[in-house]
PDB file of N, CA and C in Angstrom:
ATOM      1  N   UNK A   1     -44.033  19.009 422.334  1.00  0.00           N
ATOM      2  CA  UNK A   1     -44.433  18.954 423.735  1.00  0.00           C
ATOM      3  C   UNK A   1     -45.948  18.810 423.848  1.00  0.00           C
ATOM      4  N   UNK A   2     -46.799  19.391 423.105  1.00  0.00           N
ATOM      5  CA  UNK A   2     -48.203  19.643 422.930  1.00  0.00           C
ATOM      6  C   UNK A   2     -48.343  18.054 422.476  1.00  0.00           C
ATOM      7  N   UNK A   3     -47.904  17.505 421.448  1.00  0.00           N
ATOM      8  CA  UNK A   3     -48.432  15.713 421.408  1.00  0.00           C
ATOM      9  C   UNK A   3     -47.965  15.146 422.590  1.00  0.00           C
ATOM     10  N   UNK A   4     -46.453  15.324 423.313  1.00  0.00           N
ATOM     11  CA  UNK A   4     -46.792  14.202 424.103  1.00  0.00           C
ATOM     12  C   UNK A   4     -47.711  14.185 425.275  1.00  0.00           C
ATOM     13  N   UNK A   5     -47.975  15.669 425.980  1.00  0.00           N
ATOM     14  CA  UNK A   5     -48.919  15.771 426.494  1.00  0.00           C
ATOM     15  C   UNK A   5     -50.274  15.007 426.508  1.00  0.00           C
ATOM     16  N   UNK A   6     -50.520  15.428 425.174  1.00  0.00           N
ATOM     17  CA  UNK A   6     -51.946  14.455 424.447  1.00  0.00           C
ATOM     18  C   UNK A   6     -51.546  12.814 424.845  1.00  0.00           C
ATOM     19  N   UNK A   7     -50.639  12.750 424.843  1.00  0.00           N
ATOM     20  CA  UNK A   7     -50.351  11.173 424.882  1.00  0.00           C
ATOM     21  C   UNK A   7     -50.122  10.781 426.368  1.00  0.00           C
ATOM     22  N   UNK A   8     -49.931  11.405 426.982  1.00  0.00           N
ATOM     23  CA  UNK A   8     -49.600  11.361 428.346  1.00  0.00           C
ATOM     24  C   UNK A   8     -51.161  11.471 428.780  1.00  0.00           C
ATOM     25  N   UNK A   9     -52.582  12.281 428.419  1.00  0.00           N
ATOM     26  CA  UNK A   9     -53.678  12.343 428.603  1.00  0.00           C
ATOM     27  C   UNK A   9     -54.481  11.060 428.306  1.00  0.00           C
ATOM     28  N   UNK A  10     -54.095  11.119 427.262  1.00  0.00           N
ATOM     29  CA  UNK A  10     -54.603   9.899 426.572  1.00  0.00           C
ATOM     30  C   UNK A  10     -54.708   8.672 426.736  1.00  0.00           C
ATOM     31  N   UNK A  11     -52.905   8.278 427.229  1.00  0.00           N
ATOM     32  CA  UNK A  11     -53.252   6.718 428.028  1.00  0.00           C
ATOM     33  C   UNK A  11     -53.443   6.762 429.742  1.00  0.00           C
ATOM     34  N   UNK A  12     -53.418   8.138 430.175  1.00  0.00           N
ATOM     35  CA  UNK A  12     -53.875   8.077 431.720  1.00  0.00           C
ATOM     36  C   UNK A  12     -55.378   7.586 431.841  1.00  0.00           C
ATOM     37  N   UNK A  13     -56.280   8.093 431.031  1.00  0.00           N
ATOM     38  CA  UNK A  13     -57.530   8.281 430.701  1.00  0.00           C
ATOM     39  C   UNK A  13     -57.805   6.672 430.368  1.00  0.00           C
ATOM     40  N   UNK A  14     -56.804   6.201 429.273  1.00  0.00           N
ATOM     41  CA  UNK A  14     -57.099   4.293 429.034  1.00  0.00           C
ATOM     42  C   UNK A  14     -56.810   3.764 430.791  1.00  0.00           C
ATOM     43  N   UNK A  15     -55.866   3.835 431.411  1.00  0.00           N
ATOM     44  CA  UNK A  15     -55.220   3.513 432.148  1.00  0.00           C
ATOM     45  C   UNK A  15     -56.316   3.725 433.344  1.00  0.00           C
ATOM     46  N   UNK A  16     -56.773   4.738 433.419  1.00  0.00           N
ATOM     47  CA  UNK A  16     -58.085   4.462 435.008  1.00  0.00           C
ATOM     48  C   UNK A  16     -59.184   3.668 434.284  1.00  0.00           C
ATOM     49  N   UNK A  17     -59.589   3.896 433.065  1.00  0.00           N
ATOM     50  CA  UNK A  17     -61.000   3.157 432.558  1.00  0.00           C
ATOM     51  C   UNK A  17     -60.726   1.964 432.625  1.00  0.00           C
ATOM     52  N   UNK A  18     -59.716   1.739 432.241  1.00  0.00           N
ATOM     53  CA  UNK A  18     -59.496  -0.334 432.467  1.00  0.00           C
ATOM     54  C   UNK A  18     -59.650  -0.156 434.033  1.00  0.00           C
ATOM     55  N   UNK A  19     -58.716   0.519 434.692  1.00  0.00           N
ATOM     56  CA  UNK A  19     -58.555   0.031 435.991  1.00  0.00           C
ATOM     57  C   UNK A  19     -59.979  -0.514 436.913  1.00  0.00           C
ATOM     58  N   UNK A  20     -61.077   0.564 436.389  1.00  0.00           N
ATOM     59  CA  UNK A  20     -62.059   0.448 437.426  1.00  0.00           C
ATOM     60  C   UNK A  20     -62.798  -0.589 437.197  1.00  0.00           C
ATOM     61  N   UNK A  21     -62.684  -1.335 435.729  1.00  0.00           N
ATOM     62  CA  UNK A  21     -63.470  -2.604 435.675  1.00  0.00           C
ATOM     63  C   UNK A  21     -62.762  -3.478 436.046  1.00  0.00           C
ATOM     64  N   UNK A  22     -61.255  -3.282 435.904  1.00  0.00           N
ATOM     65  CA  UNK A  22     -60.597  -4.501 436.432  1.00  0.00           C
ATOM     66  C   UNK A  22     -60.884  -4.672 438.585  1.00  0.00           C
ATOM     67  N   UNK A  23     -60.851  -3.468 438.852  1.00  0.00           N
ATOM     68  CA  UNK A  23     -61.136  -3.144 440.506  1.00  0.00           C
ATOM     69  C   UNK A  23     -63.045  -3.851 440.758  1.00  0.00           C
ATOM     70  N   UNK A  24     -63.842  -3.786 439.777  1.00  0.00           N
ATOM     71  CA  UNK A  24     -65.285  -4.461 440.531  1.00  0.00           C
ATOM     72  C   UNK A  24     -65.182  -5.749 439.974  1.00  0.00           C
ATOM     73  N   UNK A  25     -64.500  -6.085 438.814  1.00  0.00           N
ATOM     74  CA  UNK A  25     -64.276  -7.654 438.608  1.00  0.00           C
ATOM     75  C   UNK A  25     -63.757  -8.387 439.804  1.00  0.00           C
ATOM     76  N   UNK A  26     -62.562  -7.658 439.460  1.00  0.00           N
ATOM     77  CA  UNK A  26     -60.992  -8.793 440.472  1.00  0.00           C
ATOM     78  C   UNK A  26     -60.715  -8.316 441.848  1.00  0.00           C
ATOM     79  N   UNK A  27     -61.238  -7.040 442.292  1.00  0.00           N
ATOM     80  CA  UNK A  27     -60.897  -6.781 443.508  1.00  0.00           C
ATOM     81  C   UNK A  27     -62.482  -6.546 444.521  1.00  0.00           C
ATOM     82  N   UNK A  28     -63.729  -6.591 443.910  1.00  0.00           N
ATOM     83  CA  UNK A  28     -64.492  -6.822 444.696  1.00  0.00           C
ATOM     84  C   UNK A  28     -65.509  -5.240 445.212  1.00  0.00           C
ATOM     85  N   UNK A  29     -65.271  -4.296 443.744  1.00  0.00           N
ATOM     86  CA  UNK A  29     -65.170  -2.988 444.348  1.00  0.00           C
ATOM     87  C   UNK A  29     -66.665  -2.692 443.850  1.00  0.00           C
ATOM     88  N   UNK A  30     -67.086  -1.319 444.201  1.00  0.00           N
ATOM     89  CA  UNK A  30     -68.938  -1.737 444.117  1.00  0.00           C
ATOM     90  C   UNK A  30     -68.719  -1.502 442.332  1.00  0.00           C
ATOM     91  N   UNK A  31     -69.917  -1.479 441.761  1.00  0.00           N
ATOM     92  CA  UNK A  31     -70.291  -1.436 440.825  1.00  0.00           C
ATOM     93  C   UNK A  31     -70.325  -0.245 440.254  1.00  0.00           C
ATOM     94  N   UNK A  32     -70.354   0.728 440.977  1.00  0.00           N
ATOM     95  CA  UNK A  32     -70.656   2.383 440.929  1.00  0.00           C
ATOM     96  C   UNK A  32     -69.177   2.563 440.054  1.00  0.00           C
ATOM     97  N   UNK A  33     -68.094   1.882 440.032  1.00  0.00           N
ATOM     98  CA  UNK A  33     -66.906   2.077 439.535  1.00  0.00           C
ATOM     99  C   UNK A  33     -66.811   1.979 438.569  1.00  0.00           C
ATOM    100  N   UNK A  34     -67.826   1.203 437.933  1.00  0.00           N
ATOM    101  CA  UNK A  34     -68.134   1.447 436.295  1.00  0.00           C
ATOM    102  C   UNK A  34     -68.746   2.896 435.957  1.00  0.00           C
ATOM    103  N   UNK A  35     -69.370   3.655 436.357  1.00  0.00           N
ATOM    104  CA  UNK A  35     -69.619   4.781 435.702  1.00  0.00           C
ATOM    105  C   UNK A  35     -68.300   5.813 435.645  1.00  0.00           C
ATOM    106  N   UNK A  36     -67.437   6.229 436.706  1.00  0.00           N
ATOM    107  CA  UNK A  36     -66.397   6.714 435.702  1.00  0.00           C
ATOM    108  C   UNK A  36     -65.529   6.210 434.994  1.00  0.00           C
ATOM    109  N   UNK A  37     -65.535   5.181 435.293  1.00  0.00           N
ATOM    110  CA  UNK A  37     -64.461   3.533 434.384  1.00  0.00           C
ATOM    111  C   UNK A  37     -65.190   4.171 432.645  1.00  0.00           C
ATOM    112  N   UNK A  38     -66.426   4.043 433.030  1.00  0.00           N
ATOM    113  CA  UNK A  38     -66.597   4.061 431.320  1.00  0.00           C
ATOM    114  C   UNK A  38     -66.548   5.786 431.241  1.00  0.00           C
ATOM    115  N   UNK A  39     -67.042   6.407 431.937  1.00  0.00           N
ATOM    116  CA  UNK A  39     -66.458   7.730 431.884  1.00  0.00           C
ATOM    117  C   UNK A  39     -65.238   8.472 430.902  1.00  0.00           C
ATOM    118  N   UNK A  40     -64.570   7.692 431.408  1.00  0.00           N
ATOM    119  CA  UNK A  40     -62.925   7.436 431.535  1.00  0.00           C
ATOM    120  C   UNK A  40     -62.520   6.990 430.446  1.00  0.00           C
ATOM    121  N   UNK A  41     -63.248   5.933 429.597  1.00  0.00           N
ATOM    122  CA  UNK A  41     -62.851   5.502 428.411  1.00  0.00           C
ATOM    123  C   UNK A  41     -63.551   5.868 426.988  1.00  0.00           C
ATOM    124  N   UNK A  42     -64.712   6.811 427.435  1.00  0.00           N
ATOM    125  CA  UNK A  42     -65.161   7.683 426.413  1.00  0.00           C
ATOM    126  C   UNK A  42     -64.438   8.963 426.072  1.00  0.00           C
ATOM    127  N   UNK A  43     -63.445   9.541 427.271  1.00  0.00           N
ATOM    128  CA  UNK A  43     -62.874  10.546 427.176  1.00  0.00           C
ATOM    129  C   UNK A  43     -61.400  10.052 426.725  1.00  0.00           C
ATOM    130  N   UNK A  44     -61.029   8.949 426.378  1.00  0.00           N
ATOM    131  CA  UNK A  44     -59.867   8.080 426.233  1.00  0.00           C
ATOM    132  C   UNK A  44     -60.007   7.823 424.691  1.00  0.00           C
ATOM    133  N   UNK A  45     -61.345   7.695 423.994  1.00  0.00           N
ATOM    134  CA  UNK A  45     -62.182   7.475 422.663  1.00  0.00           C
ATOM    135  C   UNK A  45     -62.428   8.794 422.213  1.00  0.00           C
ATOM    136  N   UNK A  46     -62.331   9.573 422.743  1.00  0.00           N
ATOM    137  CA  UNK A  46     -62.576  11.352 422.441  1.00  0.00           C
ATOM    138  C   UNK A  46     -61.228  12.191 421.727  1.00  0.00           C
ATOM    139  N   UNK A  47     -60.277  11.474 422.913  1.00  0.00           N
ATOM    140  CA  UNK A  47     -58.883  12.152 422.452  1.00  0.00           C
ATOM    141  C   UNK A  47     -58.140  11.414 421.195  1.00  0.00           C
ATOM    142  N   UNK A  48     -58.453  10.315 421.323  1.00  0.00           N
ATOM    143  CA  UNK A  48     -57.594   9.403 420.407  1.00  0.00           C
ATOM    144  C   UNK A  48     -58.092  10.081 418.822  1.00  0.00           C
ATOM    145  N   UNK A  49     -59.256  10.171 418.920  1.00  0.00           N
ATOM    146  CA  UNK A  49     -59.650  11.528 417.491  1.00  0.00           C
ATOM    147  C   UNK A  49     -59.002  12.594 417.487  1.00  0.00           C
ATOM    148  N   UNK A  50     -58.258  13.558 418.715  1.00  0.00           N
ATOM    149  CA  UNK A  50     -57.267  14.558 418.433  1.00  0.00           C
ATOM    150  C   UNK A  50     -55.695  14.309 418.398  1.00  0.00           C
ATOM    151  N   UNK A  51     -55.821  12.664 417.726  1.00  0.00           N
ATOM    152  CA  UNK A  51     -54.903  13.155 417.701  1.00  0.00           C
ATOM    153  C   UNK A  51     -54.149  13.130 416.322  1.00  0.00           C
ATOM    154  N   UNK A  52     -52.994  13.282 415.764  1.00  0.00           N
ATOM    155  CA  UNK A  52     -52.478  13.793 414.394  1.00  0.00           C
ATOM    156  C   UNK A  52     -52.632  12.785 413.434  1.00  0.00           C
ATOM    157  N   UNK A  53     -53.190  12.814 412.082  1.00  0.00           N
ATOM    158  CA  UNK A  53     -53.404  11.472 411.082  1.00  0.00           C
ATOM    159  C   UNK A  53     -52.761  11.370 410.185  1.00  0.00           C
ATOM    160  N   UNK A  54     -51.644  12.557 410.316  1.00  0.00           N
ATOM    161  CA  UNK A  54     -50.428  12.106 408.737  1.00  0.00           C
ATOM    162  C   UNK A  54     -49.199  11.463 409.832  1.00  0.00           C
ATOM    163  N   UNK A  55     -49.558  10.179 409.055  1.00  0.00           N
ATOM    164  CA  UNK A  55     -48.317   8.798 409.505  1.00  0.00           C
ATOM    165  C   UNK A  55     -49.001   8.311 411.139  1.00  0.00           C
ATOM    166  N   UNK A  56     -50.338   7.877 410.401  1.00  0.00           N
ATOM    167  CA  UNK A  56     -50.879   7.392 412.060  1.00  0.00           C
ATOM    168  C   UNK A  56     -50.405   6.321 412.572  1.00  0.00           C
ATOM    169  N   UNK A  57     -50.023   5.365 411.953  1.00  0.00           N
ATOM    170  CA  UNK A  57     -49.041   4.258 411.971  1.00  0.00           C
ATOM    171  C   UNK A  57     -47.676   4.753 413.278  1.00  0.00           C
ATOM    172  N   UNK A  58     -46.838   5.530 412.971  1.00  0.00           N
ATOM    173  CA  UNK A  58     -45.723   6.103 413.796  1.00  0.00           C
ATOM    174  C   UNK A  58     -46.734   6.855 414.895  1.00  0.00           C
ATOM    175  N   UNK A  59     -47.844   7.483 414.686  1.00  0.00           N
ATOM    176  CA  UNK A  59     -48.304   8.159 415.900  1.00  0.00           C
ATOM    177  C   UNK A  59     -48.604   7.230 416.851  1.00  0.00           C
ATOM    178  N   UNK A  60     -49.476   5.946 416.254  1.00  0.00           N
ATOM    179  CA  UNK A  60     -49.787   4.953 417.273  1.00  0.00           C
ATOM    180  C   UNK A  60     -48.764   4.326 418.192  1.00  0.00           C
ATOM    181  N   UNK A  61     -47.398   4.066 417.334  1.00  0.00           N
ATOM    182  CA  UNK A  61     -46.504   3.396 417.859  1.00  0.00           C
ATOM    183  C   UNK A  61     -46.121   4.603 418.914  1.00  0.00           C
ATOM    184  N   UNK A  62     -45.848   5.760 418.812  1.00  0.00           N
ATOM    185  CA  UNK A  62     -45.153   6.447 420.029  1.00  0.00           C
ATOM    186  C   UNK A  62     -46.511   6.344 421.028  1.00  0.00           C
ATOM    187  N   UNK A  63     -47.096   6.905 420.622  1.00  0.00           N
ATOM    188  CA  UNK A  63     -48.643   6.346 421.854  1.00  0.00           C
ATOM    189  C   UNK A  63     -48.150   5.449 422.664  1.00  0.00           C
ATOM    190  N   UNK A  64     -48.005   3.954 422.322  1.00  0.00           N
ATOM    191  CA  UNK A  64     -48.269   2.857 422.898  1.00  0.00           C
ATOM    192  C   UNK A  64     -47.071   2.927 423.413  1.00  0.00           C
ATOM    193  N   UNK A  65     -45.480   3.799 423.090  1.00  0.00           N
ATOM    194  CA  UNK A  65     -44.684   3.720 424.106  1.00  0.00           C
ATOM    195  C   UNK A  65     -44.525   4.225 425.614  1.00  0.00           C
ATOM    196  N   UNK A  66     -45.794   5.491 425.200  1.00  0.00           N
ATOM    197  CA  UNK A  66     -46.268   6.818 426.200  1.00  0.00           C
ATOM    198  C   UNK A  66     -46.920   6.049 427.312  1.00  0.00           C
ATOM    199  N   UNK A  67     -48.180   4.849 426.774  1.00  0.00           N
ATOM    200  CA  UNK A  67     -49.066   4.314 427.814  1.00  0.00           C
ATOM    201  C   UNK A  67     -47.889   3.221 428.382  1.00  0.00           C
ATOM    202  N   UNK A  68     -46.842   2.569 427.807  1.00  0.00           N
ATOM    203  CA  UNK A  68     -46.240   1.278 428.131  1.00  0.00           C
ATOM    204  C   UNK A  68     -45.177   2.319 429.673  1.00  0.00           C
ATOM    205  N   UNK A  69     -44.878   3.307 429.386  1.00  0.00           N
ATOM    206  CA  UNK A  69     -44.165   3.946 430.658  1.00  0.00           C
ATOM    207  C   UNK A  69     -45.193   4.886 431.381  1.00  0.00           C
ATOM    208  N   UNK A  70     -46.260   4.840 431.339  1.00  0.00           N
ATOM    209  CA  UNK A  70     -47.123   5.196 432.026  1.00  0.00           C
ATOM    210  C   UNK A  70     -47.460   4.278 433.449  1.00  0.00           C
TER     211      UNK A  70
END
């Protein structure tokens, strides 16, 4: 329960940092949206270090199923 949590943190955290550059690119939004955008993806670069490294291969893959139903 404690990893998927992490994983559930983890791609929420990818998931707004893209968003806010994709929002001042494509939707016209101020610029100020980059500071927690990157905010957002340093703390997204923070966790991805906590998380478990025996069989990171299988950890990544459940990750990327966590962010894909996110």
């Amino acid at each position: 329960m404690k990893t998927f949590l992490l994983f559930a943190i983890t791609a929420l955290a990818e998931i707004v940092g893209c968003f806010a550059a994709y929002a001042v690119l494509r939707q016209g939004k101020q610029v100020l949206w980059l500071l927690p955008g990157a905010a957002s993806l340093v703390l997204f670069a923070w966790l991805l270090t906590l998380h478990p490294t025996e069989g990171a291969g299988r950890i990544y893959a459940a990750y990327g199923g966590v962010y894909i139903a996110a």
